[in-house]
N, C-alpha and C. Protein backbone atom coordinates (compact mmCIF):
# COMPACT_ATOMS: atom_id res chain seq x y z
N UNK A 1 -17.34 -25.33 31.16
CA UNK A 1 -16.90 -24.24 32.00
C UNK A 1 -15.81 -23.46 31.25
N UNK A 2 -16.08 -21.93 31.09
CA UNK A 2 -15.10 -21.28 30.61
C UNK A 2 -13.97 -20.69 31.39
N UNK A 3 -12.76 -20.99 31.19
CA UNK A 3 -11.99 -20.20 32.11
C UNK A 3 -11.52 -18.85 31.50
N UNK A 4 -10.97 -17.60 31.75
CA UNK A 4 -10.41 -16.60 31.41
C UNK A 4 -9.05 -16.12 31.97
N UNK A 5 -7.90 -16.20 31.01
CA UNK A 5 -6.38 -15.56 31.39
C UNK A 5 -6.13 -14.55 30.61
N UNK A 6 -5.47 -13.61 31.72
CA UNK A 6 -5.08 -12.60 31.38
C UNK A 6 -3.64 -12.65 31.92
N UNK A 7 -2.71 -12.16 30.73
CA UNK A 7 -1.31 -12.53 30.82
C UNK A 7 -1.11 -10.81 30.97
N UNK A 8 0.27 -10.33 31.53
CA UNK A 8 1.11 -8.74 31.20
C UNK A 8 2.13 -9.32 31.43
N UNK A 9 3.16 -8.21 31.14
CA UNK A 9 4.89 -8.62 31.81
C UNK A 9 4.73 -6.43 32.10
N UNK A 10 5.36 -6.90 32.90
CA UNK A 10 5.71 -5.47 33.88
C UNK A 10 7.17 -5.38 33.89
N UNK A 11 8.01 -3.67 33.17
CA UNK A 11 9.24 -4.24 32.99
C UNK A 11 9.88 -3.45 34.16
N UNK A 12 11.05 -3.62 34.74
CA UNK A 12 11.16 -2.85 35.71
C UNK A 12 12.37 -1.61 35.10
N UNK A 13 11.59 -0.35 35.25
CA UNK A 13 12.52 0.31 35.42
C UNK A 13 12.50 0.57 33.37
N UNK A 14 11.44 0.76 33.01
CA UNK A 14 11.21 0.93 31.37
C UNK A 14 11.66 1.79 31.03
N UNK A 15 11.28 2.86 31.45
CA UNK A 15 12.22 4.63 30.55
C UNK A 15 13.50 4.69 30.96
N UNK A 16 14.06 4.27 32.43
CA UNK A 16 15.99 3.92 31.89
C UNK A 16 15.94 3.13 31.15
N UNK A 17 15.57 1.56 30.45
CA UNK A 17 15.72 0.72 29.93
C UNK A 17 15.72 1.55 28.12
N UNK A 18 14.57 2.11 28.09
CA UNK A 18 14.45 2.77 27.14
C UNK A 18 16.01 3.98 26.58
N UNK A 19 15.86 4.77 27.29
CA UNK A 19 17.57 5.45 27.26
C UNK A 19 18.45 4.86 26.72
N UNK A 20 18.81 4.07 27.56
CA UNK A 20 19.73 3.05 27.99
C UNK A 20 20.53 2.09 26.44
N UNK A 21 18.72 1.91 25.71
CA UNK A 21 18.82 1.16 24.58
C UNK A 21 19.24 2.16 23.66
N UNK A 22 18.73 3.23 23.69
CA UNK A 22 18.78 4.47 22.57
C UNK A 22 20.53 4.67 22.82
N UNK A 23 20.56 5.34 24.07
CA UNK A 23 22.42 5.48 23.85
C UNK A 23 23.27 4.16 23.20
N UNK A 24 22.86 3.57 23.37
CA UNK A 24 24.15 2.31 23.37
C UNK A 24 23.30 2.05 21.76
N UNK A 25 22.72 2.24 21.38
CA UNK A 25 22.30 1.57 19.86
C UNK A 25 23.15 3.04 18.82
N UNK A 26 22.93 4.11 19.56
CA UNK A 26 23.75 5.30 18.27
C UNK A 26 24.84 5.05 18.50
N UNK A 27 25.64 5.42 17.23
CA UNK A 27 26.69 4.81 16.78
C UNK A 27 27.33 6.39 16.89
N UNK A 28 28.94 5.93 16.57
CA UNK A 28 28.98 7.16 17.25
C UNK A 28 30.03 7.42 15.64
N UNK A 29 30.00 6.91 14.96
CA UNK A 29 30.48 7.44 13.66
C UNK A 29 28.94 6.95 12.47
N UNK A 30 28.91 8.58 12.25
CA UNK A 30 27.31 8.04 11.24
C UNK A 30 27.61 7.96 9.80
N UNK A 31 27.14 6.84 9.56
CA UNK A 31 27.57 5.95 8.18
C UNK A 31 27.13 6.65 6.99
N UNK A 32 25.99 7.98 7.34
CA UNK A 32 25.58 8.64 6.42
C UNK A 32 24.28 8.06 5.43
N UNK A 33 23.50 6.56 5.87
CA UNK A 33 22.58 6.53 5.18
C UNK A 33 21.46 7.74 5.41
N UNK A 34 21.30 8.32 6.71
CA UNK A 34 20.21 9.19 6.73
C UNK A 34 20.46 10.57 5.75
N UNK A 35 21.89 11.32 5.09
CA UNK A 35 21.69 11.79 3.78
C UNK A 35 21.85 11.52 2.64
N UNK A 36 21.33 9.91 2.49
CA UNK A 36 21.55 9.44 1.09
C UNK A 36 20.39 10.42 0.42
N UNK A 37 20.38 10.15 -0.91
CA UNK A 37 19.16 11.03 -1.65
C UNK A 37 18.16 9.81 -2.14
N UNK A 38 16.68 9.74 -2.27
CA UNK A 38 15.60 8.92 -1.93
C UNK A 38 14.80 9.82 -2.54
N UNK A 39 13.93 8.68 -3.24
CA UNK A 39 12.25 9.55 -4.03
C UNK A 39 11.73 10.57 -3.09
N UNK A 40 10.72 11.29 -3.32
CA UNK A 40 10.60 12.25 -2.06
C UNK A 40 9.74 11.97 -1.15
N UNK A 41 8.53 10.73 -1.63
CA UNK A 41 7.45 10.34 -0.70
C UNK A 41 8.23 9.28 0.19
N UNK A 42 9.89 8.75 0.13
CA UNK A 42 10.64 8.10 0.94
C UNK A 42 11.31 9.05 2.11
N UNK A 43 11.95 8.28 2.90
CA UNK A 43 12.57 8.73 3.89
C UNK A 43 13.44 7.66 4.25
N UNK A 44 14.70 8.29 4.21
CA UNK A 44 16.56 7.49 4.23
C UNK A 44 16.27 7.35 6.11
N UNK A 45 17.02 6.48 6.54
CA UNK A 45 16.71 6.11 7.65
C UNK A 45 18.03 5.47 8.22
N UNK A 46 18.81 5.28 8.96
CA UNK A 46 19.77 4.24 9.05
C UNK A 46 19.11 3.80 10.80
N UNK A 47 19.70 2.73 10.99
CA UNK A 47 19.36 1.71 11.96
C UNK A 47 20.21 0.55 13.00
N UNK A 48 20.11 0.77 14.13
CA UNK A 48 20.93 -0.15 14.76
C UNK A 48 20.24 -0.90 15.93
N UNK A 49 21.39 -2.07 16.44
CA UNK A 49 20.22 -2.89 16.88
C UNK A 49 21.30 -3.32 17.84
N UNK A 50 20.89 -3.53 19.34
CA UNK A 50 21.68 -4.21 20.54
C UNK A 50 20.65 -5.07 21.17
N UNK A 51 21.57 -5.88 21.42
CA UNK A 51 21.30 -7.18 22.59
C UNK A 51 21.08 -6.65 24.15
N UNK A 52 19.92 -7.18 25.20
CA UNK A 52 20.12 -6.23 26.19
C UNK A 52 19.33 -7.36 27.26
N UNK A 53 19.95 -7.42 28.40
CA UNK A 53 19.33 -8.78 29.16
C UNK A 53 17.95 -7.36 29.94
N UNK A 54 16.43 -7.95 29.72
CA UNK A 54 15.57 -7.22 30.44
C UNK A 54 14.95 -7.95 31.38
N UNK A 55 14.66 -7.76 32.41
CA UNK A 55 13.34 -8.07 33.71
C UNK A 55 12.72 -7.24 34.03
N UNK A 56 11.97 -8.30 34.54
CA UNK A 56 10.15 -7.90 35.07
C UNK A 56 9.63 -8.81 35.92
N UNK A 57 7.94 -8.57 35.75
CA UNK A 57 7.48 -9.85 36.12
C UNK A 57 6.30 -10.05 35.24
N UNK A 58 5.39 -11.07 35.15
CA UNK A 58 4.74 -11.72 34.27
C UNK A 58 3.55 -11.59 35.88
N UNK A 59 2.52 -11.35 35.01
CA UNK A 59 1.61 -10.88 35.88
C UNK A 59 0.07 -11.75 35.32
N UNK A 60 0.02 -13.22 35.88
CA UNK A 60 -0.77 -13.91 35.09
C UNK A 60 -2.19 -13.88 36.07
N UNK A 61 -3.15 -13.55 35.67
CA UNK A 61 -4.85 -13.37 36.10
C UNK A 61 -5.83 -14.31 35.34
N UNK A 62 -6.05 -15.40 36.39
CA UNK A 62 -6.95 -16.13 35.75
C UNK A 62 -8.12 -16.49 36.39
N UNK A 63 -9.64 -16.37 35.89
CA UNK A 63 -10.97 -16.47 36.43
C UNK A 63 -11.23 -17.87 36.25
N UNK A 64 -11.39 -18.52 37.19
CA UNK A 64 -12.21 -20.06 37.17
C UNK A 64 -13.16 -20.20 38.34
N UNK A 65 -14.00 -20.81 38.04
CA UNK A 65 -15.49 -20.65 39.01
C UNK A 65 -15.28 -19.93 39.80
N UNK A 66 -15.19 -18.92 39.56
CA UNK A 66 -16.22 -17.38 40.14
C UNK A 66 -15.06 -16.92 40.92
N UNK A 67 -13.90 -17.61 40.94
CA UNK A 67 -12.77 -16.84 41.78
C UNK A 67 -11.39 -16.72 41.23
N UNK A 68 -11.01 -15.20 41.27
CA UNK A 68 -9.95 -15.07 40.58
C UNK A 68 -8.56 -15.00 41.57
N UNK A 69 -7.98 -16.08 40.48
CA UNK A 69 -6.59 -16.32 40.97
C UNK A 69 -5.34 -15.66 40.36
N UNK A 70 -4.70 -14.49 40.62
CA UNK A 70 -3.34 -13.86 40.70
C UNK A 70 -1.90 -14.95 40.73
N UNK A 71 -1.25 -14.64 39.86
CA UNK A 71 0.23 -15.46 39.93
C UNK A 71 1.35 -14.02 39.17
N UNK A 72 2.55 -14.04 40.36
CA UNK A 72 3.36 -12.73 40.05
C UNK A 72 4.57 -13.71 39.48
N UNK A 73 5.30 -14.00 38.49
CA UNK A 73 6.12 -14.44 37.99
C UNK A 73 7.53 -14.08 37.73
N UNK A 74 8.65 -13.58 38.02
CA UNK A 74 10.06 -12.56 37.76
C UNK A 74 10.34 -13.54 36.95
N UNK A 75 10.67 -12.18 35.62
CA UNK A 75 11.69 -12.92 34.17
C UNK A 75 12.62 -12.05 33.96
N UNK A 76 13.62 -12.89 33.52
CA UNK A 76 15.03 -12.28 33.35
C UNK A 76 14.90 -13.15 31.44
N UNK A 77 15.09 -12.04 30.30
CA UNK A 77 15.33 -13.00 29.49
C UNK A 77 15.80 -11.65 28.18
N UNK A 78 16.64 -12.14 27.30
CA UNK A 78 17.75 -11.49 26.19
C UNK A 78 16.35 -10.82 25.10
N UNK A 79 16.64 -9.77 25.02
CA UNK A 79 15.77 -9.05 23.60
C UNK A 79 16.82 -8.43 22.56
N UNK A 80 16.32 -8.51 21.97
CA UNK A 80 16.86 -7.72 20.33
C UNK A 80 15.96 -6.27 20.09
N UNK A 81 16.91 -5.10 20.61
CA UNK A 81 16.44 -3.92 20.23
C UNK A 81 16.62 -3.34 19.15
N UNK A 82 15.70 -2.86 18.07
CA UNK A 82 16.52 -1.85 17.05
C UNK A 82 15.84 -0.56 17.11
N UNK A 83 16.47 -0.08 16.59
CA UNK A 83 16.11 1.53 16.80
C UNK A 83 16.64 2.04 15.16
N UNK A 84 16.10 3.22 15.01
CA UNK A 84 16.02 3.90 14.24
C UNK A 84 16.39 5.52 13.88
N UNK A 85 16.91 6.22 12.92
CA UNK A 85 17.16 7.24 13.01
C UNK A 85 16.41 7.84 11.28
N UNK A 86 15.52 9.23 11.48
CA UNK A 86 16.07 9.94 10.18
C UNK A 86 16.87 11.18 10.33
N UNK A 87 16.93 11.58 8.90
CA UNK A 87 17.83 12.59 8.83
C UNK A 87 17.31 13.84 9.81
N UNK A 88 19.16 14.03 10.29
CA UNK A 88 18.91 14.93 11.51
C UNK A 88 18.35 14.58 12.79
N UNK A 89 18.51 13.55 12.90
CA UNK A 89 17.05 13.29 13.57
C UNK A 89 18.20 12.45 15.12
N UNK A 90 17.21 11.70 15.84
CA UNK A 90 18.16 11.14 17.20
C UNK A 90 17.92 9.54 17.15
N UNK A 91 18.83 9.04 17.37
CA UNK A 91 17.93 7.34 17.32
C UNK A 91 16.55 7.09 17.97
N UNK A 92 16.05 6.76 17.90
CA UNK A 92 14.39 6.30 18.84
C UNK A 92 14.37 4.70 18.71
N UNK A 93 13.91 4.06 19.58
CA UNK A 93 13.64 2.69 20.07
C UNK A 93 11.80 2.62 19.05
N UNK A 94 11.85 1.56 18.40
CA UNK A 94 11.02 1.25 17.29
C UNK A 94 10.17 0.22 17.99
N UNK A 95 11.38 -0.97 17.77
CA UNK A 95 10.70 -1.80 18.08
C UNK A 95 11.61 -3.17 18.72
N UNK A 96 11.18 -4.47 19.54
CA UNK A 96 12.09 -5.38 20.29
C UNK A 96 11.56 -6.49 20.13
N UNK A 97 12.68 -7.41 20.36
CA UNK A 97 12.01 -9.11 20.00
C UNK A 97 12.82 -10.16 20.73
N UNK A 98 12.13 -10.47 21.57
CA UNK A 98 12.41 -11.80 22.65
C UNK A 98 13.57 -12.49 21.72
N UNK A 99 14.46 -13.23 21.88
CA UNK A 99 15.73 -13.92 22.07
C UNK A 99 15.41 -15.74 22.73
N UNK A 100 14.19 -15.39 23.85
CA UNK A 100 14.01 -16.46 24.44
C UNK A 100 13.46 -17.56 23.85
């Protein structure tokens, strides 16, 4: 018998979260890597990174003989945001990594 799960996490409240990370990650004195000078097919970049407690819920879907069973889960747990800037440019949220 095969069973099938389907896992998500649902975050609450993502595009403030998103903001949220972007303000608090720019720095507010710029260190100037984004006009260092770089080959030209490069791009100077500087980068910062905050700690940020996120929730949601974990939204687990699983099929076993012929009936599917729903489980809503709330997580509270620490990520590592970094973000990124180029020249001229505004920080942007890249990319994040569980802590847990």
């Amino acid at each position: 018998m095969k069973n099938v799960m389907s896992i998500s996490a649902n975050l609450d409240e993502p595009s403030f979260l998103k903001a949220v990370i972007e303000k608090l990650a720019s720095r507010h004195v710029d260190m100037g890597y984004t006009k260092a000078v770089v080959p030209r097919q490069w791009k100077a970049i500087e980068s910062s990174c905050i700690q940020a407690d996120v929730n949601g819920v974990f939204d687990l879907q699983l099929a076993k003989n012929k009936k599917n069973e729903q489980l809503e889960i709330p997580f509270m747990g620490a990520f590592l945001f970094t973000c990124i800037k180029e020249m001229n440019g505004m920080f942007n949220l890249e990319w994040s990594t569980s802590l847990s």
